[in-house]
N, C-alpha and C. Protein backbone atom coordinates (compact mmCIF):
# COMPACT_ATOMS: atom_id res chain seq x y z
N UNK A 1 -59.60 62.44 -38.03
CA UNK A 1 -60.76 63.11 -38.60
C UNK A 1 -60.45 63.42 -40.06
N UNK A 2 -61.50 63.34 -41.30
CA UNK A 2 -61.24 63.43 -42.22
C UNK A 2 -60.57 64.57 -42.54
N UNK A 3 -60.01 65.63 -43.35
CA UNK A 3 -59.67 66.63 -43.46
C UNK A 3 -60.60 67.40 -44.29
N UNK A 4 -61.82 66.77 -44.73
CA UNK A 4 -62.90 67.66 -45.24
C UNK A 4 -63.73 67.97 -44.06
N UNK A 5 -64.07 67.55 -43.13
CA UNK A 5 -64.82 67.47 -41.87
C UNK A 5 -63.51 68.50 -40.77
N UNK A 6 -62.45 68.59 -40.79
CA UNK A 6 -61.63 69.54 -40.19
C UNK A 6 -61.92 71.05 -41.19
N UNK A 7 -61.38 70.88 -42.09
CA UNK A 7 -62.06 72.74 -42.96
C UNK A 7 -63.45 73.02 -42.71
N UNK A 8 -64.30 71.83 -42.37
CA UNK A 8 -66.17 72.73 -42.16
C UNK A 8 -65.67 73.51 -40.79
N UNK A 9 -65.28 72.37 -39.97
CA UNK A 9 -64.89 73.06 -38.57
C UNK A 9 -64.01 74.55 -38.44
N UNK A 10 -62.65 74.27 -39.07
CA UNK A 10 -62.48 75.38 -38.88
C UNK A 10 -62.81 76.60 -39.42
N UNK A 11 -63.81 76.03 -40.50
CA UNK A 11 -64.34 77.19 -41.55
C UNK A 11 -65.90 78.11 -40.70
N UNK A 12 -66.56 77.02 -39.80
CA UNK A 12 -67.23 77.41 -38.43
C UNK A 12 -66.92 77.92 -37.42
N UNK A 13 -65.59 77.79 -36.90
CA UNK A 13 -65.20 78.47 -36.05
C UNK A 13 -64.72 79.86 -36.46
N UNK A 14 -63.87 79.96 -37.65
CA UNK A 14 -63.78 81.10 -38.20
C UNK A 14 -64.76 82.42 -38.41
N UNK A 15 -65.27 81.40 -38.58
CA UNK A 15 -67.06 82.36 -39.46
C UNK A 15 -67.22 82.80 -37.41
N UNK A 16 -67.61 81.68 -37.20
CA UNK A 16 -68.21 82.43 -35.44
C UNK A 16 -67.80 83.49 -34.80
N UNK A 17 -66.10 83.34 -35.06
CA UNK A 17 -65.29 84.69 -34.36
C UNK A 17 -65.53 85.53 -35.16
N UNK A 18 -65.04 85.90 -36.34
CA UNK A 18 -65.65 86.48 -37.43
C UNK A 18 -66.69 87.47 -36.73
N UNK A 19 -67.82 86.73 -37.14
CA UNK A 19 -69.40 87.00 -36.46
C UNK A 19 -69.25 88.17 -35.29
N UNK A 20 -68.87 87.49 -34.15
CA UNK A 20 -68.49 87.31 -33.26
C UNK A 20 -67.67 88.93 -32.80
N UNK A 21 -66.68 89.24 -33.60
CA UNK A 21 -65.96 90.62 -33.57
C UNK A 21 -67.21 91.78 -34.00
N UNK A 22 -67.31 90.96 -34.88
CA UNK A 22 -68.13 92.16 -36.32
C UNK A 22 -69.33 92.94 -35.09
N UNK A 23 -70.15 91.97 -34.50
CA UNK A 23 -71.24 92.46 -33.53
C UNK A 23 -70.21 92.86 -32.27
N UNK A 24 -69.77 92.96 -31.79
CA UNK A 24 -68.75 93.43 -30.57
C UNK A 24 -68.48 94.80 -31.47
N UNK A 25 -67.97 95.11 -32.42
CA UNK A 25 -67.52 96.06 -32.93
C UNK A 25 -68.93 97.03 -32.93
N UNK A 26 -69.88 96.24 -33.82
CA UNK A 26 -71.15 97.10 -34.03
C UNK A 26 -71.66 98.03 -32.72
N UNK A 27 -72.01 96.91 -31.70
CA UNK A 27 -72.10 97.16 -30.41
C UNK A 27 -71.55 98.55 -29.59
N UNK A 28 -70.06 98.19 -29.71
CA UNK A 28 -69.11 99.31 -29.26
C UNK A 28 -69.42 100.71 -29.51
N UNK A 29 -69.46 100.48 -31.23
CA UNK A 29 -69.33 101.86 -32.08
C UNK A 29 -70.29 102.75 -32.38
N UNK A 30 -71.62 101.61 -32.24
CA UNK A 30 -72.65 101.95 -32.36
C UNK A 30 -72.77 102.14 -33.88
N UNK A 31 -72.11 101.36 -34.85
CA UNK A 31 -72.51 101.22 -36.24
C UNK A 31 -73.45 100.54 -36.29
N UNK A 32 -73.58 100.60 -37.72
CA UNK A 32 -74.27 99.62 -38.28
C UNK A 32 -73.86 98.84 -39.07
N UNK A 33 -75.08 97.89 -39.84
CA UNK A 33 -74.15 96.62 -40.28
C UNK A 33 -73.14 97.10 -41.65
N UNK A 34 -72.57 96.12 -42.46
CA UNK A 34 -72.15 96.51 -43.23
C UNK A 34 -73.27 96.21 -45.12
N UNK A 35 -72.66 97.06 -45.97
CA UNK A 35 -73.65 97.21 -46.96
C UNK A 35 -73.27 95.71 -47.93
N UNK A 36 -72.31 95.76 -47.75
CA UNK A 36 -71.59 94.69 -48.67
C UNK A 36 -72.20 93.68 -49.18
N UNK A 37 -72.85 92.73 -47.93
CA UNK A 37 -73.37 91.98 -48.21
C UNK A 37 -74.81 92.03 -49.40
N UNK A 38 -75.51 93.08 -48.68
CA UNK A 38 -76.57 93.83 -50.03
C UNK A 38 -76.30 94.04 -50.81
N UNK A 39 -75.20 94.72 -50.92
CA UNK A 39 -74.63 95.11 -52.78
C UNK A 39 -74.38 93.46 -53.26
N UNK A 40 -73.75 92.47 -52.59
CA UNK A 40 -73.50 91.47 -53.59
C UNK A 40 -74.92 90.84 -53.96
N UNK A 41 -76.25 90.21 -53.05
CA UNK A 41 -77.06 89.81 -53.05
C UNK A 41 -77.64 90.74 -54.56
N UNK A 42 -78.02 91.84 -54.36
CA UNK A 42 -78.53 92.47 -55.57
C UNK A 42 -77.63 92.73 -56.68
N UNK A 43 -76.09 92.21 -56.69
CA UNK A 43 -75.64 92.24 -58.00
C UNK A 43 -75.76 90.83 -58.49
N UNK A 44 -75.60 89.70 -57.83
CA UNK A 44 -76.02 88.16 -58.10
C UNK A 44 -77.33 88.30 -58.45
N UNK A 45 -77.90 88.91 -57.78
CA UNK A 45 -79.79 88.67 -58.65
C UNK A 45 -79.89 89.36 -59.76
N UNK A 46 -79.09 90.46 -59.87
CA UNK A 46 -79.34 91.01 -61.33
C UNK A 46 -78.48 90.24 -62.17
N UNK A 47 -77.47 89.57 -62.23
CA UNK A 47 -76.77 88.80 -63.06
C UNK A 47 -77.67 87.10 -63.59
N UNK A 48 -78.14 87.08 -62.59
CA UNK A 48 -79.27 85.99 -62.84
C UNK A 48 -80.43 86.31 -63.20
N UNK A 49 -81.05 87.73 -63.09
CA UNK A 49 -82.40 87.59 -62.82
C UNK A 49 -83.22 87.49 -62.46
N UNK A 50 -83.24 86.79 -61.04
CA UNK A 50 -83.72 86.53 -60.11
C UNK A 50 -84.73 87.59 -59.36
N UNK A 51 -85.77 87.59 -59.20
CA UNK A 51 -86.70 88.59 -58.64
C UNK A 51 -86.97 88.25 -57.39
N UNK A 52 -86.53 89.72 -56.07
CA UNK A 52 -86.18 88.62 -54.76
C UNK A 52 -87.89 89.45 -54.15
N UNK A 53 -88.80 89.86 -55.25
CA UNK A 53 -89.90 90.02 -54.54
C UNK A 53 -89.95 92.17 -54.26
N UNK A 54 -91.23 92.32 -53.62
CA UNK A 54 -90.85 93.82 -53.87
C UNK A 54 -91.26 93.89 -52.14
N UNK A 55 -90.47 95.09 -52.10
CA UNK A 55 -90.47 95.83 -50.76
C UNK A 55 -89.86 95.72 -49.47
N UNK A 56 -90.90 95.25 -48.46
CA UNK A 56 -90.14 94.54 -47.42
C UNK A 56 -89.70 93.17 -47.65
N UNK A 57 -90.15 92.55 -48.54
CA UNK A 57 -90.35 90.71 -48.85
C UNK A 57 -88.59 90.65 -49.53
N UNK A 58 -88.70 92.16 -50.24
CA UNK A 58 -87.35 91.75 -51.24
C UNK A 58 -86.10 92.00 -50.02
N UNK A 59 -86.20 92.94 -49.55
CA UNK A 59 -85.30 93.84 -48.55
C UNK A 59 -84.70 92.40 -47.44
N UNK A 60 -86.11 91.50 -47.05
CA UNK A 60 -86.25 90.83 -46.32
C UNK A 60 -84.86 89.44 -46.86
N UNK A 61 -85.40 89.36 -48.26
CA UNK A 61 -84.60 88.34 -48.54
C UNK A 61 -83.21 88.74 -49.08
N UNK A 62 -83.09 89.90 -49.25
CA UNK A 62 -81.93 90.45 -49.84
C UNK A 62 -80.71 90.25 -48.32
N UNK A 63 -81.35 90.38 -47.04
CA UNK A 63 -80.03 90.58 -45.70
C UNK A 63 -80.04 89.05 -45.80
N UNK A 64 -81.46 88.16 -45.93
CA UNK A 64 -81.04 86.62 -45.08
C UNK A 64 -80.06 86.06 -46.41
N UNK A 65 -80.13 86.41 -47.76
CA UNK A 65 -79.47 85.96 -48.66
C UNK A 65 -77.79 86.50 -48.47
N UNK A 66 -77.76 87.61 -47.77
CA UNK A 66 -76.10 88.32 -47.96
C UNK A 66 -75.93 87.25 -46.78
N UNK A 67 -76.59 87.39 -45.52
CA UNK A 67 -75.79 86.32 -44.24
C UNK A 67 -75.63 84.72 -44.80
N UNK A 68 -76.70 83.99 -45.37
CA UNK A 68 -75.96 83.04 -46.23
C UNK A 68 -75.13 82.75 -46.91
N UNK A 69 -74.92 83.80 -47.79
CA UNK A 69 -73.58 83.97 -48.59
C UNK A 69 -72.32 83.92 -47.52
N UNK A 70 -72.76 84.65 -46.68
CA UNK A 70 -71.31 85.20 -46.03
C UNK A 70 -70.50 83.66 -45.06
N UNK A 71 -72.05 83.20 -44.05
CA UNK A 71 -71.59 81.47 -43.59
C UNK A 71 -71.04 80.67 -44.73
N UNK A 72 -71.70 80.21 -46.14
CA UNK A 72 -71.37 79.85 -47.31
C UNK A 72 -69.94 79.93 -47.44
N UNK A 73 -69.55 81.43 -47.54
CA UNK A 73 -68.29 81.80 -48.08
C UNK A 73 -67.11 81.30 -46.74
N UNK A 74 -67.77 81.90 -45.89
CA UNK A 74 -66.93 81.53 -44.60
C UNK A 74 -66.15 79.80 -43.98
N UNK A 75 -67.33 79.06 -44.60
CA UNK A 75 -67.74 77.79 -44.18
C UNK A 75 -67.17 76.56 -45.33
N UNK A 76 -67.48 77.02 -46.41
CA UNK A 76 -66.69 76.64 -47.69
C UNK A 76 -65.74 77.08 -47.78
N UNK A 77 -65.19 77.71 -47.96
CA UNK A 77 -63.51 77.79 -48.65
C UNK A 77 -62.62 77.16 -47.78
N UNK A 78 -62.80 77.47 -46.38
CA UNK A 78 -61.72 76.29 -45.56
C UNK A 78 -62.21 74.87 -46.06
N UNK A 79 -63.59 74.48 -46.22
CA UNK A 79 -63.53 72.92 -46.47
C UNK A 79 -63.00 72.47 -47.78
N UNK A 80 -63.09 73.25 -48.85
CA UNK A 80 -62.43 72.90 -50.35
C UNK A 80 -61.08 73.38 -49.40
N UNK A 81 -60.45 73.64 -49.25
CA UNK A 81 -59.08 73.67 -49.07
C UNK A 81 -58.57 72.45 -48.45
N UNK A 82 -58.94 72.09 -47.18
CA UNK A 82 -58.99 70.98 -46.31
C UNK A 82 -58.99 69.82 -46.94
N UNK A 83 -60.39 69.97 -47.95
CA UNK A 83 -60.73 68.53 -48.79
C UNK A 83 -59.25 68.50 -49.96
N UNK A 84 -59.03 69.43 -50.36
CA UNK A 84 -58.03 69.82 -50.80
C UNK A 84 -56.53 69.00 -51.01
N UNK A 85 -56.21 69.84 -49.83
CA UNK A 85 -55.59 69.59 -48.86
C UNK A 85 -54.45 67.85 -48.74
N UNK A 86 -56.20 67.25 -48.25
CA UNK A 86 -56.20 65.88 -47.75
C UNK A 86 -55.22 65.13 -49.07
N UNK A 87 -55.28 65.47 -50.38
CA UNK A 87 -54.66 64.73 -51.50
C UNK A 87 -53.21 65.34 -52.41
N UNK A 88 -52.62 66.34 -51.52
CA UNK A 88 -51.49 66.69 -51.30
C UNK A 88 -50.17 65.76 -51.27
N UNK A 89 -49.34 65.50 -52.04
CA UNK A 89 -48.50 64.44 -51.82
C UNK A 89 -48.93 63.21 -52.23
N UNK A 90 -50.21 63.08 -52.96
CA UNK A 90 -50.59 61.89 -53.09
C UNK A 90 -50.59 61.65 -54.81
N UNK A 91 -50.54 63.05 -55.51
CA UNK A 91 -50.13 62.79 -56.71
C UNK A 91 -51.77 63.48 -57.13
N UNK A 92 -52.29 63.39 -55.97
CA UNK A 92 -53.77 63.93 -56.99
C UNK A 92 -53.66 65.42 -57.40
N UNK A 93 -54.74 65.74 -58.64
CA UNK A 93 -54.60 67.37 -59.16
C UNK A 93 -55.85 67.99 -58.08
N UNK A 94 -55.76 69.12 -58.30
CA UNK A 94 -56.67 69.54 -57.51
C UNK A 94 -56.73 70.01 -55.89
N UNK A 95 -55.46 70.33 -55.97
CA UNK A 95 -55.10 70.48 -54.66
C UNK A 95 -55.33 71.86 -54.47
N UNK A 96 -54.81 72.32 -53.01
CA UNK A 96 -54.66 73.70 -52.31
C UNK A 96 -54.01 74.31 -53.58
N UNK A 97 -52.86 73.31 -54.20
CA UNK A 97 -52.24 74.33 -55.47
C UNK A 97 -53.00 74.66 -56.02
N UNK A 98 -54.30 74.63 -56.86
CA UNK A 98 -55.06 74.45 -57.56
C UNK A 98 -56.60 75.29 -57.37
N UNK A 99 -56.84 75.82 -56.79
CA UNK A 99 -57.67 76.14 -55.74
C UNK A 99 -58.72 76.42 -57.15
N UNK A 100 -60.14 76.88 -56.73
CA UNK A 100 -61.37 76.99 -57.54
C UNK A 100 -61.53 78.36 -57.94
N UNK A 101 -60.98 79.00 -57.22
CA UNK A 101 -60.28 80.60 -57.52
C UNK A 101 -59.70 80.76 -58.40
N UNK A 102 -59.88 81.79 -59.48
CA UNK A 102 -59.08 81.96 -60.59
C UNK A 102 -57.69 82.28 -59.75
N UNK A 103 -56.61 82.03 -60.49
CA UNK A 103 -55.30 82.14 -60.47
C UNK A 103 -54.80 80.84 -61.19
N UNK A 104 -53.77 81.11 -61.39
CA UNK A 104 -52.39 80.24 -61.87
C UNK A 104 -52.50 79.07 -61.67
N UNK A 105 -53.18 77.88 -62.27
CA UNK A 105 -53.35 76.31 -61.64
C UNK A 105 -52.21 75.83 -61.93
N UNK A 106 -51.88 74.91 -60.78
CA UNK A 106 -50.90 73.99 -60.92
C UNK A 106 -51.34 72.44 -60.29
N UNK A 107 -51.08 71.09 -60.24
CA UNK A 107 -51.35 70.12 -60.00
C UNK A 107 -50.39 69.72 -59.05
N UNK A 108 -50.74 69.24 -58.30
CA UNK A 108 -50.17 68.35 -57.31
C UNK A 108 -48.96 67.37 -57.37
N UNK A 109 -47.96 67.48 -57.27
CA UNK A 109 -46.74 66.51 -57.47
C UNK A 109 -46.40 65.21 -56.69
């Protein structure tokens, strides 16, 4: 299997358990969700601009936009790693060393 098609997977399965705890926990505790995701949705729209609409319409798109982000985030970063990954030893740049994350780049040997 390719190793970009292995990081979606395990970046899906991750995200599921993930998921998966977070509502088991909610459940248990009887919390609620977390804010996080809202605070980022409305700091990305104010950095862009973006008008997500007023009231319930905005509120509305502000949770389905944080749960996208969050599969997104969940779902991507294992596959750039994976895809990554796959060109390790092969001399290509751009590897796991290298990641899209600020830090310290280095190239692949």
């Amino acid at each position: 299997m390719h190793t970009l098609v292995k990081g979606l997977v395990a970046g899906a399965a991750g995200t599921t358990a993930l998921n998966t705890a977070s509502y088991l926990d909610m459940l248990v505790r009887a919390r609620g969700a977390s804010s996080t995701p809202r605070q980022a949705v409305e700091k990305l729209s104010d950095l862009t601009h973006t008008d997500l609409g007023d009231g319930d319409r905005a509120a509305n798109r502000t949770e389905a936009l944080g749960s996208l982000m969050g599969y997104a985030t969940g779902i991507g970063a294992p596959s750039r790693t994976g895809s990554c990954r796959g060109g390790a030893g092969r001399g290509r740049s751009g590897c796991w060393r290298s990641p899209f994350w600020p830090c310290r780049a280095r190239t692949c040997r």
